[in-house]
N, C-alpha and C. Protein backbone atom coordinates (compact mmCIF):
# COMPACT_ATOMS: atom_id res chain seq x y z
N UNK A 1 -26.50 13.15 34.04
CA UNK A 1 -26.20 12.97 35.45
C UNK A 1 -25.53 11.61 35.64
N UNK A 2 -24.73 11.25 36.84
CA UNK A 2 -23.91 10.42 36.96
C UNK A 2 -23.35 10.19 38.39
N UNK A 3 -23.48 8.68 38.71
CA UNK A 3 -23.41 8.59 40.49
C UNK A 3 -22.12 9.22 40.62
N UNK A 4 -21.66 9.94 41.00
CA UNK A 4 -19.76 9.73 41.81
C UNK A 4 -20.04 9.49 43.43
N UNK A 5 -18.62 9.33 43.84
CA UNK A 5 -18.89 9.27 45.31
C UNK A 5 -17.24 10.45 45.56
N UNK A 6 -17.66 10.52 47.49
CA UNK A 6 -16.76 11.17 47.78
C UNK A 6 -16.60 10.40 49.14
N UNK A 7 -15.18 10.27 49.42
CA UNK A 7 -15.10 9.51 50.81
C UNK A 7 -14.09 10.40 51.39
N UNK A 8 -14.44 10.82 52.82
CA UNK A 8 -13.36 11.82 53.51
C UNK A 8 -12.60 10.73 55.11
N UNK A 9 -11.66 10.40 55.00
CA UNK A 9 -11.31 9.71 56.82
C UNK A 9 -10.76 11.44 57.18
N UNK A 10 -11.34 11.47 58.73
CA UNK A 10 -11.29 12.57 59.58
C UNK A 10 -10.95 12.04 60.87
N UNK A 11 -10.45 13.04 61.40
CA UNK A 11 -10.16 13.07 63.08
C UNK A 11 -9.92 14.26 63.52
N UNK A 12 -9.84 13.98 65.15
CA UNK A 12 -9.53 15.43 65.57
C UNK A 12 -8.88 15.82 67.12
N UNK A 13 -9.20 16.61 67.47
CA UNK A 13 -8.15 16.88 68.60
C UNK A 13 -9.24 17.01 69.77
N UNK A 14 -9.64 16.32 70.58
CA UNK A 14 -10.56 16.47 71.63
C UNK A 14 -10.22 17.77 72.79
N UNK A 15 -11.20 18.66 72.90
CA UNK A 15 -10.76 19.26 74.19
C UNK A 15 -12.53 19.07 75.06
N UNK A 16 -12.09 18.77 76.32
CA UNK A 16 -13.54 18.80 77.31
C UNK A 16 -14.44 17.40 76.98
N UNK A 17 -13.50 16.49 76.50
CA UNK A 17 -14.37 15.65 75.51
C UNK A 17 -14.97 15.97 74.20
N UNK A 18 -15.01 16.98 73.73
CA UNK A 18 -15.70 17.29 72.99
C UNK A 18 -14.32 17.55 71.63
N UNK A 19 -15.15 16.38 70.49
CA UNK A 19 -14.07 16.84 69.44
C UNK A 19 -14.20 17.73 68.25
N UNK A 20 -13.90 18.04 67.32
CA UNK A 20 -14.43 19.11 65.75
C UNK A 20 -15.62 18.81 65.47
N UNK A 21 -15.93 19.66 65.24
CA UNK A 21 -17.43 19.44 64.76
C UNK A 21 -17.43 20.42 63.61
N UNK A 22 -17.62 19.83 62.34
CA UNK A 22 -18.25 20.20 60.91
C UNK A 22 -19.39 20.40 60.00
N UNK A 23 -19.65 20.64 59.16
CA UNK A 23 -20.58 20.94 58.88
C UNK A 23 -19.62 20.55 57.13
N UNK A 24 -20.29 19.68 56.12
CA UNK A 24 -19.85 19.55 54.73
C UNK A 24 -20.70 19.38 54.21
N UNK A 25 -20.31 20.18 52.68
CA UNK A 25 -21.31 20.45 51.65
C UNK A 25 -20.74 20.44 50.59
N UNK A 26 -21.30 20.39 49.39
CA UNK A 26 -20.86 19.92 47.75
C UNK A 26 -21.84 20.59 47.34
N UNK A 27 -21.27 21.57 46.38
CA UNK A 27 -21.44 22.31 45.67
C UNK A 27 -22.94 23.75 46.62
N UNK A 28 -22.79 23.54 47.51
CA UNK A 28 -23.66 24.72 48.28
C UNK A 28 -24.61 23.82 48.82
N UNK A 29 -24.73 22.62 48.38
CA UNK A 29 -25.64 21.36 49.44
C UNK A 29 -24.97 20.24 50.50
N UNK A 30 -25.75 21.01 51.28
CA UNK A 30 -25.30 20.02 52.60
C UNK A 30 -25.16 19.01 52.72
N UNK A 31 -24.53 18.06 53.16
CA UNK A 31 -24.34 16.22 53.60
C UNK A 31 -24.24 15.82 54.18
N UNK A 32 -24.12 16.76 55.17
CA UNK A 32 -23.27 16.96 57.04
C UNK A 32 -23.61 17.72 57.58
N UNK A 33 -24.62 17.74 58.79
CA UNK A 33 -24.35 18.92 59.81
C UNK A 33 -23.89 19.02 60.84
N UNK A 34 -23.20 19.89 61.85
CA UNK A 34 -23.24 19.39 62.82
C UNK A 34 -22.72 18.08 62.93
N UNK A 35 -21.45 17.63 62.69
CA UNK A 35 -20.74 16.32 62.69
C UNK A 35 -20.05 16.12 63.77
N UNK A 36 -20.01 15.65 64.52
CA UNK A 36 -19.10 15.49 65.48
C UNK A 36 -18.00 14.88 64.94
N UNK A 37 -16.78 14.68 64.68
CA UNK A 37 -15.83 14.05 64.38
C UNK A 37 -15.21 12.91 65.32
N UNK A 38 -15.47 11.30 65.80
CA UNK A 38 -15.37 10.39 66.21
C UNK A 38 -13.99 9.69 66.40
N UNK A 39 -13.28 9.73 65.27
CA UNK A 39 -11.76 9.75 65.59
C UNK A 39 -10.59 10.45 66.16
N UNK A 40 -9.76 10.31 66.72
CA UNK A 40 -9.07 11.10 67.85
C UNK A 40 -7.53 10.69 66.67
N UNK A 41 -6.77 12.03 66.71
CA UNK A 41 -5.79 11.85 65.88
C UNK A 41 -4.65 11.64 66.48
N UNK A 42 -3.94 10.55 65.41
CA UNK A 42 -2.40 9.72 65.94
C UNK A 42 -3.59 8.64 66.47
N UNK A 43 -4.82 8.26 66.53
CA UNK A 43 -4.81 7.13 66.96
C UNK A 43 -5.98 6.63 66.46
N UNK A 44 -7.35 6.92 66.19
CA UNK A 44 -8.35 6.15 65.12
C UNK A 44 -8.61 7.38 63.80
N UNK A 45 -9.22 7.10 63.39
CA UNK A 45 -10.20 8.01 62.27
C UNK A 45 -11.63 7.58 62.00
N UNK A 46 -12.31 8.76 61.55
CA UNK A 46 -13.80 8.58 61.22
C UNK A 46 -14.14 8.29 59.28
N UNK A 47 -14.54 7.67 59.42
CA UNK A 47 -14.53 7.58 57.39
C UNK A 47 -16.21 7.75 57.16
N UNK A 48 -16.41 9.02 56.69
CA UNK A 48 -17.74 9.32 55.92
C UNK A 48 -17.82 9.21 54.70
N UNK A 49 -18.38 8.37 54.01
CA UNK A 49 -18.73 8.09 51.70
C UNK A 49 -19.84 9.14 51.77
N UNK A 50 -19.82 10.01 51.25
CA UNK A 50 -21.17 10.44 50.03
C UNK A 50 -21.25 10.32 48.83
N UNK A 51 -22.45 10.22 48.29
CA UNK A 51 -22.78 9.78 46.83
C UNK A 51 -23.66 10.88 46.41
N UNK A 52 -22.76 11.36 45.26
CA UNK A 52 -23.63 12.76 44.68
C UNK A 52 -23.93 12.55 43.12
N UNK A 53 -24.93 12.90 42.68
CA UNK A 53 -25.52 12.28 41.25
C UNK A 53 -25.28 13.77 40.51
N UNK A 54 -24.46 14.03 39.64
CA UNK A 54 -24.04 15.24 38.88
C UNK A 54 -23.74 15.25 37.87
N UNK A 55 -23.41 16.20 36.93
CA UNK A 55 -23.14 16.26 35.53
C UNK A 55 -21.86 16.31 35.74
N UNK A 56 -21.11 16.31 34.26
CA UNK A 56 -19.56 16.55 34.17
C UNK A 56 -19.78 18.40 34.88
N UNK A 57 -18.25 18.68 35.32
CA UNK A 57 -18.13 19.86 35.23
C UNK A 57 -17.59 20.25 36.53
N UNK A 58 -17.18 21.39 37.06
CA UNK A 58 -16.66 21.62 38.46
C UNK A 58 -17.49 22.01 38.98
N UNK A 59 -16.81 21.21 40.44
CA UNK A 59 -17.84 20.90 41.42
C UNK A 59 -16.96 21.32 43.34
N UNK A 60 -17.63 22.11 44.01
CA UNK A 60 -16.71 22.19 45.41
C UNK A 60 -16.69 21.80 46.51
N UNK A 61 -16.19 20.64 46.92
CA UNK A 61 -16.52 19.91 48.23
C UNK A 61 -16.07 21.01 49.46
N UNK A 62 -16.97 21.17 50.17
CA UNK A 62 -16.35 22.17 51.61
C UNK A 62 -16.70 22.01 52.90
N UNK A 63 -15.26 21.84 54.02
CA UNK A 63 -15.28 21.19 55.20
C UNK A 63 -15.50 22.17 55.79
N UNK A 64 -16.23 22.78 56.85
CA UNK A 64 -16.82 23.71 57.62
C UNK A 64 -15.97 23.57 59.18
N UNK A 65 -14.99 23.77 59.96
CA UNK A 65 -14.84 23.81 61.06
C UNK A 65 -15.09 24.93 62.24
N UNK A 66 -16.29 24.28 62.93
CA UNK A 66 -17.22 25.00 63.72
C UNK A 66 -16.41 25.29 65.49
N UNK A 67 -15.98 24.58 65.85
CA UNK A 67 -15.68 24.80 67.58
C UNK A 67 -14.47 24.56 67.41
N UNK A 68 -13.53 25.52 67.29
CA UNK A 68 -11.88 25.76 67.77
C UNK A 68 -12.23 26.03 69.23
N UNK A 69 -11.20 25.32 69.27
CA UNK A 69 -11.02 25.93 71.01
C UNK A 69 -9.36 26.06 71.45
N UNK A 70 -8.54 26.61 71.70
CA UNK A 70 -7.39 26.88 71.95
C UNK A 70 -7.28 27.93 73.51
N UNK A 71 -7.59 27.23 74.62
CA UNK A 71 -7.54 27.26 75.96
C UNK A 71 -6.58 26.75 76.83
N UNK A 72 -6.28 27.53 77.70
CA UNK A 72 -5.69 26.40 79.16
C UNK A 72 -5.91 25.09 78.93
N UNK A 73 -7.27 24.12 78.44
CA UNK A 73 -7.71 22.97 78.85
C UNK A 73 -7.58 22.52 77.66
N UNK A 74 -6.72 22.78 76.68
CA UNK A 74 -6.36 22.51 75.00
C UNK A 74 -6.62 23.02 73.97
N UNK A 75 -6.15 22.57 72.43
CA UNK A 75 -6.18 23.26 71.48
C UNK A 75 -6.68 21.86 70.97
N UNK A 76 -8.33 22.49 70.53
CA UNK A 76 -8.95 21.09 69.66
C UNK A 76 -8.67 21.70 67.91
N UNK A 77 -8.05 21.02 67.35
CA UNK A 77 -7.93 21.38 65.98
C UNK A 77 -8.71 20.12 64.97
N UNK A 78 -9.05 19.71 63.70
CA UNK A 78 -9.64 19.47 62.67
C UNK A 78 -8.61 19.09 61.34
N UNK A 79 -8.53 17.38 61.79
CA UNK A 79 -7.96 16.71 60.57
C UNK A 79 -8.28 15.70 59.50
N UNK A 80 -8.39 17.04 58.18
CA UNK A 80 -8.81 15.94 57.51
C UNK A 80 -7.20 14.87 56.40
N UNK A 81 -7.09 13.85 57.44
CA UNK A 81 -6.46 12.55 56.95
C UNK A 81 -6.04 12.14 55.36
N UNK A 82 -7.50 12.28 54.67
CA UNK A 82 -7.64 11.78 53.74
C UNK A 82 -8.52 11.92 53.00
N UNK A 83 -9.09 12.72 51.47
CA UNK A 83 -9.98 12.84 50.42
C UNK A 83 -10.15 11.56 49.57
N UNK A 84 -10.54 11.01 49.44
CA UNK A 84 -10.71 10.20 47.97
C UNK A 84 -11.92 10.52 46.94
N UNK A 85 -11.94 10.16 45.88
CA UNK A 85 -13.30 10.74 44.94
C UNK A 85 -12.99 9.53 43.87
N UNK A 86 -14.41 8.62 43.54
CA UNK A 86 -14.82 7.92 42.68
C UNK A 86 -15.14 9.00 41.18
N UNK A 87 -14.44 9.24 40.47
CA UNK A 87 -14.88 10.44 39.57
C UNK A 87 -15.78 9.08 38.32
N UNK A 88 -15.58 7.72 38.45
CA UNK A 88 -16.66 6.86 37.66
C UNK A 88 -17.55 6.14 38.52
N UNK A 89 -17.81 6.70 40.16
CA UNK A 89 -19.07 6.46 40.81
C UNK A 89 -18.58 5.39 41.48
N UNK A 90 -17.49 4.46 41.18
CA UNK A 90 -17.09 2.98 41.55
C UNK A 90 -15.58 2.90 41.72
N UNK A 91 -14.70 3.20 41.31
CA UNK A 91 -13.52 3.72 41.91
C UNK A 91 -12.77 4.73 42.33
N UNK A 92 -12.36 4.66 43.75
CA UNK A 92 -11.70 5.63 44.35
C UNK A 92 -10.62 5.87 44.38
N UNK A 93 -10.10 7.35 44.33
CA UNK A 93 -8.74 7.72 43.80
C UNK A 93 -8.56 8.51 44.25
N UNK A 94 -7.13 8.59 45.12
CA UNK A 94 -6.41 9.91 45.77
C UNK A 94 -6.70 11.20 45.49
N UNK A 95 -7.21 12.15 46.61
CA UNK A 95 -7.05 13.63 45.89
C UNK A 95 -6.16 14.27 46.57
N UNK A 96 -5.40 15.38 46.24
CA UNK A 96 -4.02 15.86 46.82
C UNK A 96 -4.34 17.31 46.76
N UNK A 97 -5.10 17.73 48.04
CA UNK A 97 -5.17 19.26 47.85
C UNK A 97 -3.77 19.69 47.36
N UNK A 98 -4.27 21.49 46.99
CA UNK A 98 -2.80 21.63 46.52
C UNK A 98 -3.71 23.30 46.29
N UNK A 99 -2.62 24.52 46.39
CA UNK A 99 -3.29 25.68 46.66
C UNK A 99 -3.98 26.13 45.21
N UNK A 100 -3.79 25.14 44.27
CA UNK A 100 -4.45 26.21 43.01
C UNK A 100 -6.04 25.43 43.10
N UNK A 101 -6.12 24.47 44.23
CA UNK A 101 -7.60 24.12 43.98
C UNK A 101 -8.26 23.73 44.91
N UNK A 102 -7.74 24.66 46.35
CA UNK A 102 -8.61 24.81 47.45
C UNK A 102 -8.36 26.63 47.84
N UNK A 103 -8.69 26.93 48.98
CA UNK A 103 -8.43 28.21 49.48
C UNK A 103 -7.55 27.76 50.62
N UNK A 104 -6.93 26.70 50.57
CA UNK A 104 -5.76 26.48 51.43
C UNK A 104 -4.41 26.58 51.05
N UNK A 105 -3.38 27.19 52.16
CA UNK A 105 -2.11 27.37 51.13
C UNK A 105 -0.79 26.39 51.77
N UNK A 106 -0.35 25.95 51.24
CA UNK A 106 0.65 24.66 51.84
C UNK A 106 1.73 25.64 52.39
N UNK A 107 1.75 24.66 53.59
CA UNK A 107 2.93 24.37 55.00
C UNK A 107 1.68 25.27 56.00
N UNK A 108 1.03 25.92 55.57
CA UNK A 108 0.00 26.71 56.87
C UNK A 108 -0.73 25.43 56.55
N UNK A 109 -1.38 24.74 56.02
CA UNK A 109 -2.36 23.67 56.27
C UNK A 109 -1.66 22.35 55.77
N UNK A 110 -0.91 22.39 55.08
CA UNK A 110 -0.56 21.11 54.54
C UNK A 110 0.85 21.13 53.83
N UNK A 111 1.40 19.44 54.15
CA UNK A 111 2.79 19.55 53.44
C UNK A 111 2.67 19.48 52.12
N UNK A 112 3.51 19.04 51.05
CA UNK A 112 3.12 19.06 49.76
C UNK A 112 2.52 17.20 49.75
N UNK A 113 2.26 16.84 48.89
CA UNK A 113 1.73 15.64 49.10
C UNK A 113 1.15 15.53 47.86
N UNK A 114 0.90 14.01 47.69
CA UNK A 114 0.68 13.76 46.31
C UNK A 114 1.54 12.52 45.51
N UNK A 115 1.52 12.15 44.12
CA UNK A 115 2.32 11.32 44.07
C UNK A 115 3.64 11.55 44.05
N UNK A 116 4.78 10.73 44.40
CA UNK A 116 5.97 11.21 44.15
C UNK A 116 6.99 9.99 43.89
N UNK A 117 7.89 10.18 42.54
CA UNK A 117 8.60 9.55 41.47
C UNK A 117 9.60 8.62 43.02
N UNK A 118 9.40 7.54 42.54
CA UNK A 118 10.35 6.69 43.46
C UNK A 118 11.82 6.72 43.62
N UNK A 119 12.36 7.28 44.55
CA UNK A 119 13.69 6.72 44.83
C UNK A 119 14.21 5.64 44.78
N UNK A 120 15.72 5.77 43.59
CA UNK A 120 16.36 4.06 43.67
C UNK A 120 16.93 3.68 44.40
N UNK A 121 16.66 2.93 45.65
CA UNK A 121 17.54 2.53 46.33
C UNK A 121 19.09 1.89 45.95
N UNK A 122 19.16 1.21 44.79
CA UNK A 122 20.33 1.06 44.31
C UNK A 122 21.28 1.98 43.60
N UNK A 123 21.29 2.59 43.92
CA UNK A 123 21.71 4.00 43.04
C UNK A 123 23.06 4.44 43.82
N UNK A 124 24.04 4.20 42.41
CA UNK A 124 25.19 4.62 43.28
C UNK A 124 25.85 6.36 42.95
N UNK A 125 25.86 6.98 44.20
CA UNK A 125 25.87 8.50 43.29
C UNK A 125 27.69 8.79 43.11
N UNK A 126 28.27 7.77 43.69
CA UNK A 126 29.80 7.97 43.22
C UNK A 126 30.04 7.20 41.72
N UNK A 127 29.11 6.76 41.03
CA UNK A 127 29.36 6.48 39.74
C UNK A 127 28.48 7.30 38.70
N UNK A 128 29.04 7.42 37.49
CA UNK A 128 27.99 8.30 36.51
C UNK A 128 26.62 8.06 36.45
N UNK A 129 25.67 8.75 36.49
CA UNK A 129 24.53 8.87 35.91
C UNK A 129 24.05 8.20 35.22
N UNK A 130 23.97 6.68 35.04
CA UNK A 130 22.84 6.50 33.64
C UNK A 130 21.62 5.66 33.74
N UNK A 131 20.78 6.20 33.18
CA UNK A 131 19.37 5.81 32.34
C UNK A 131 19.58 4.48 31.77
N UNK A 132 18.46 3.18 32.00
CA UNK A 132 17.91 3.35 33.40
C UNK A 132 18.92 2.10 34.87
N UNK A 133 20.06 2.06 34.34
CA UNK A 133 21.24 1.24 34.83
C UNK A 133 21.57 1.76 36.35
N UNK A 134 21.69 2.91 36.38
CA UNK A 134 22.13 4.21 37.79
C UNK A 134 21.84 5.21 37.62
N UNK A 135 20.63 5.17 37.95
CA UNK A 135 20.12 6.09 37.60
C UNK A 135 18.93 6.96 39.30
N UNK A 136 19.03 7.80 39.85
CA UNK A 136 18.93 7.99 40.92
C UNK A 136 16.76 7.73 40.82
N UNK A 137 16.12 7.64 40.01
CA UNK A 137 14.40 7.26 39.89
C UNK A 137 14.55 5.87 39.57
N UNK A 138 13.37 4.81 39.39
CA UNK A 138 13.38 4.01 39.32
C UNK A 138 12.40 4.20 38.03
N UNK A 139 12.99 3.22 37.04
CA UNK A 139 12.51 3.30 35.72
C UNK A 139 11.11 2.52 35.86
N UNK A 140 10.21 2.91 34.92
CA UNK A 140 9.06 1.73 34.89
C UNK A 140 9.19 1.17 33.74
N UNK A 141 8.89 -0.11 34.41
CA UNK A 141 9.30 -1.30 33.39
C UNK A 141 8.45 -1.87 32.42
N UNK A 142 7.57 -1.25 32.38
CA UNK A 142 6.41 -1.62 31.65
C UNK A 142 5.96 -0.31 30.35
N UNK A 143 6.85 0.91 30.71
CA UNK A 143 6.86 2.24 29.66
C UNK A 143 7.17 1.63 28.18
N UNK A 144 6.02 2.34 27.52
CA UNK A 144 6.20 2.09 25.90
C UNK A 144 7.10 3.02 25.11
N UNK A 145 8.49 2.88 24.97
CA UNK A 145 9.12 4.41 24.53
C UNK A 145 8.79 4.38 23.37
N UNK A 146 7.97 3.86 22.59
CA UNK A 146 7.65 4.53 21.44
C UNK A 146 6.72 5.35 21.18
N UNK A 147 6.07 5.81 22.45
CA UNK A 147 4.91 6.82 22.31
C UNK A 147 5.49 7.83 23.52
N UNK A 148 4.98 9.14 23.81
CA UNK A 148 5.32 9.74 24.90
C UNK A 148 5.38 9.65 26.11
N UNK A 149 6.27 9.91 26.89
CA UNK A 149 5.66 9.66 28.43
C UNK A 149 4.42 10.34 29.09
N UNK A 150 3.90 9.80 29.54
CA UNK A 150 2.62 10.72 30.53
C UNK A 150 3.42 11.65 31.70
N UNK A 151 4.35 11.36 31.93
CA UNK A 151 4.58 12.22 33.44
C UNK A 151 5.85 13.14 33.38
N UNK A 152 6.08 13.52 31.93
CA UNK A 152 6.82 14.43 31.66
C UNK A 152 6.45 16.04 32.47
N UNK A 153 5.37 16.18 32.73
CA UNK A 153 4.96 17.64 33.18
C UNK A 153 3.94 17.36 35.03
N UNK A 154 4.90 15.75 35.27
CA UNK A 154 4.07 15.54 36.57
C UNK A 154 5.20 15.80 37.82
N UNK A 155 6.62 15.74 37.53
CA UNK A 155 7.69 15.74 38.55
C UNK A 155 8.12 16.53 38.70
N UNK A 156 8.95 17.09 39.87
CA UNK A 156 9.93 18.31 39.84
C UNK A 156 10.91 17.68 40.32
N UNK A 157 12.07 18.54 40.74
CA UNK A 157 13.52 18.45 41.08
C UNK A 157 13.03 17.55 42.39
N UNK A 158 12.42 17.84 43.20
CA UNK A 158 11.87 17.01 44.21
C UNK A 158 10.99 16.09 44.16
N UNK A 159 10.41 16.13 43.55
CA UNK A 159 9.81 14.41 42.93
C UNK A 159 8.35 14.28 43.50
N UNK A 160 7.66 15.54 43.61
CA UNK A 160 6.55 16.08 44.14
C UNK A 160 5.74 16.75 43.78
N UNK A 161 4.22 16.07 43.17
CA UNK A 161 3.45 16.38 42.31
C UNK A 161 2.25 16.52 42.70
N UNK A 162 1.81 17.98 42.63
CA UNK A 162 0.49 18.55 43.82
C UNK A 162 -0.34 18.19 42.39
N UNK A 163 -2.12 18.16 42.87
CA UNK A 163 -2.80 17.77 42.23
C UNK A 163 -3.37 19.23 41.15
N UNK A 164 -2.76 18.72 40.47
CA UNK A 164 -2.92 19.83 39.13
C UNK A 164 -4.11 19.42 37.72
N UNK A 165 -3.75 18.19 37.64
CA UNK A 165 -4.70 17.54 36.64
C UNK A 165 -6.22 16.89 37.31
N UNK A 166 -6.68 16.74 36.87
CA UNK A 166 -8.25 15.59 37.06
C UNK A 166 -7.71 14.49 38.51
N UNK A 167 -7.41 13.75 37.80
CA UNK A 167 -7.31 12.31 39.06
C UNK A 167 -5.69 12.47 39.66
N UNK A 168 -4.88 13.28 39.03
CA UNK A 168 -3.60 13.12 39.79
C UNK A 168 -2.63 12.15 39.88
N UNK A 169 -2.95 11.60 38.96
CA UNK A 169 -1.45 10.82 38.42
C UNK A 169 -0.53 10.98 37.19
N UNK A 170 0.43 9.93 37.25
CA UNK A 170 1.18 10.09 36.55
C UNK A 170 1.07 9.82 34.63
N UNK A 171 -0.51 9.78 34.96
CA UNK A 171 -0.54 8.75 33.26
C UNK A 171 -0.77 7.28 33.31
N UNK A 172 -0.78 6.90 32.14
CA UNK A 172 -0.59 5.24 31.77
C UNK A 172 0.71 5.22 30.97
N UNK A 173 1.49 5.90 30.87
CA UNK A 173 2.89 5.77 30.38
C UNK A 173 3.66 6.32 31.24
N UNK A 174 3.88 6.36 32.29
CA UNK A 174 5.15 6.90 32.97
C UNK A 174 6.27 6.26 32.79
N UNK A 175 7.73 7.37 32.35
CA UNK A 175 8.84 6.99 32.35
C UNK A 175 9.26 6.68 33.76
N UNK A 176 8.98 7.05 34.81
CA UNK A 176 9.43 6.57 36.15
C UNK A 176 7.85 6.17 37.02
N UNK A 177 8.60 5.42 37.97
CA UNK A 177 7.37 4.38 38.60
C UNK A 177 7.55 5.29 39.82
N UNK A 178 5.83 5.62 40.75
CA UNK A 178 5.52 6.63 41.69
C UNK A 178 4.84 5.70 42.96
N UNK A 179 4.72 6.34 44.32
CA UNK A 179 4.22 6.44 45.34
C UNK A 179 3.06 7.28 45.73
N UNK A 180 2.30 7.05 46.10
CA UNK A 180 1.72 7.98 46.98
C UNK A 180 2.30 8.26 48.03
N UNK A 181 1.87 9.56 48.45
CA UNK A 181 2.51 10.50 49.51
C UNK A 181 1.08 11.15 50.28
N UNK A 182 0.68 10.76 51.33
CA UNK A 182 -0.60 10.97 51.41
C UNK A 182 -0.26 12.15 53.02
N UNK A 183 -0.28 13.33 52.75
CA UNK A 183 -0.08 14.31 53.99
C UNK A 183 -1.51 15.00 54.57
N UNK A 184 -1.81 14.71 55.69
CA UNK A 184 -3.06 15.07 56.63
C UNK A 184 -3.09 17.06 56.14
N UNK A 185 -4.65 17.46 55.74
CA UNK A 185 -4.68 18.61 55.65
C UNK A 185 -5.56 19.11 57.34
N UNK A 186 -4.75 20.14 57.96
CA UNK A 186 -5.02 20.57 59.49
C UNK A 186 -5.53 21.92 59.46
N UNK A 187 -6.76 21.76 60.16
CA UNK A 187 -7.60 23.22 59.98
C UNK A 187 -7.37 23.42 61.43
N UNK A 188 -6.61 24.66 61.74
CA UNK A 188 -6.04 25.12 63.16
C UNK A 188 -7.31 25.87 64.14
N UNK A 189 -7.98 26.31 63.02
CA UNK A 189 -8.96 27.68 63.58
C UNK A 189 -10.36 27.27 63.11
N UNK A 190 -10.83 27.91 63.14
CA UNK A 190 -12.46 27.88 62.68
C UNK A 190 -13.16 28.22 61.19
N UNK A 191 -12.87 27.78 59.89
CA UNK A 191 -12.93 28.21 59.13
C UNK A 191 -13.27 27.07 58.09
N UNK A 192 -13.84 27.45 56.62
CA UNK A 192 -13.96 26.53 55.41
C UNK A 192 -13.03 26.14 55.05
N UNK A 193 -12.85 25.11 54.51
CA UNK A 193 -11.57 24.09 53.50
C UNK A 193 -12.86 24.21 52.61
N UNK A 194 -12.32 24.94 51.23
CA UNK A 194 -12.91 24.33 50.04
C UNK A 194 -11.90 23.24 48.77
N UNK A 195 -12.61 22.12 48.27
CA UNK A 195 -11.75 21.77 47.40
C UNK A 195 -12.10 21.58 46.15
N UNK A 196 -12.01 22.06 44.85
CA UNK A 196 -12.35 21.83 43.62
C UNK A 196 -12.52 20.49 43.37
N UNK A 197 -13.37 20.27 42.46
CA UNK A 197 -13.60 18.94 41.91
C UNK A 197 -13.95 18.42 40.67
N UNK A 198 -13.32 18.08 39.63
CA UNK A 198 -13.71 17.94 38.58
C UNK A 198 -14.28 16.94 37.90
N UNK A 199 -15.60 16.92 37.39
CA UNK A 199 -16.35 15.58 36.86
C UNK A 199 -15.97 15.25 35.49
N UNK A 200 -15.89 14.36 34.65
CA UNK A 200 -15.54 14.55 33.54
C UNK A 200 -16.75 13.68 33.01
């Protein structure tokens, strides 16, 4: 067994005064009932840490949204901002839903998001192509080319990398240097967000 933590920032859409209210649980145990959600979105957020003591192995964090309301007097909807997960109990690290490891499917809940390979601003596209002189990514300057890159199987044509691996980065060798891209996941209706989680 082994401390991790999980930290969620939330907000939400008030109708009647009254904003989302959740209910979250890890792995079929509760942590949350009945939450009222305290932040109002586009303008504060609520930040809840839990600390769960577990073995390696997968594990499913799940956001419960209890009171939709979509009336004359508004549409209260349920945003969660931001995941992070300590997977060594003491540092926290981006998680990037992504549909192979929630029951959510992107652009209905979320844009793509995640890290993504930096644009060169110096980059001239009326001259040739080259590595790493003009080259349209920005090289990292610290890559060992004598061993492999780590982020050969992390980029696409769009430079947008849903969370497929463990912690979701690019490696400790990346041939190109990344951003986070951090996109709000929006629960419209009344329903679970589950998200996989892997302990190692």
């Amino acid at each position: 067994m082994a401390l991790r933590k999980i930290r969620l920032t939330l907000s939400g859409r008030p109708v009647n005064d009254i904003n989302a209210i959740v209910d979250i649980d890890f792995n079929g145990v509760n942590l949350d009932s009945d939450l009222e959600i305290t932040g109002i979105r586009g303008e504060t957020t609520m930040v809840k840490e839990y600390e769960v003591n577990v073995d390696a192995g997968e594990y499913t964090l799940s956001v419960e949204y209890k009171n939709d309301s979509n009336t004359p007097d508004g549409d209260r909807n349920c945003y969660i901002e931001k995941i992070q997960v300590a997977y060594d109990g003491l540092n926290l690290e981006n998680y990037a839903a992504c549909e192979e490891h929630s029951n959510l499917t992107m652009w209905d809940h979320f844009p793509p998001h995640g890290w993504v390979v930096r644009a060169n601003p110096d980059y001239d596209e009326s001259q040739p192509r080259v590595f790493p002189t003009n080259y349209h990514r920005v090289a990292n300057p610290d890559r060992d080319d004598s061993i492999p890159y780590t982020d050969a199987m992390w980029y696409d044509e769009t430079g947008f990398h849903q969370h497929y691996g463990h912690h979701g980065k690019p490696g400790d060798n990346p041939k190109f240097m990344y951003d986070w891209v951090q996109e709000t996941v929006t629960l419209f209706d009344n329903m679970v967000a589950t998200f996989d989680i892997h302990f190692e």
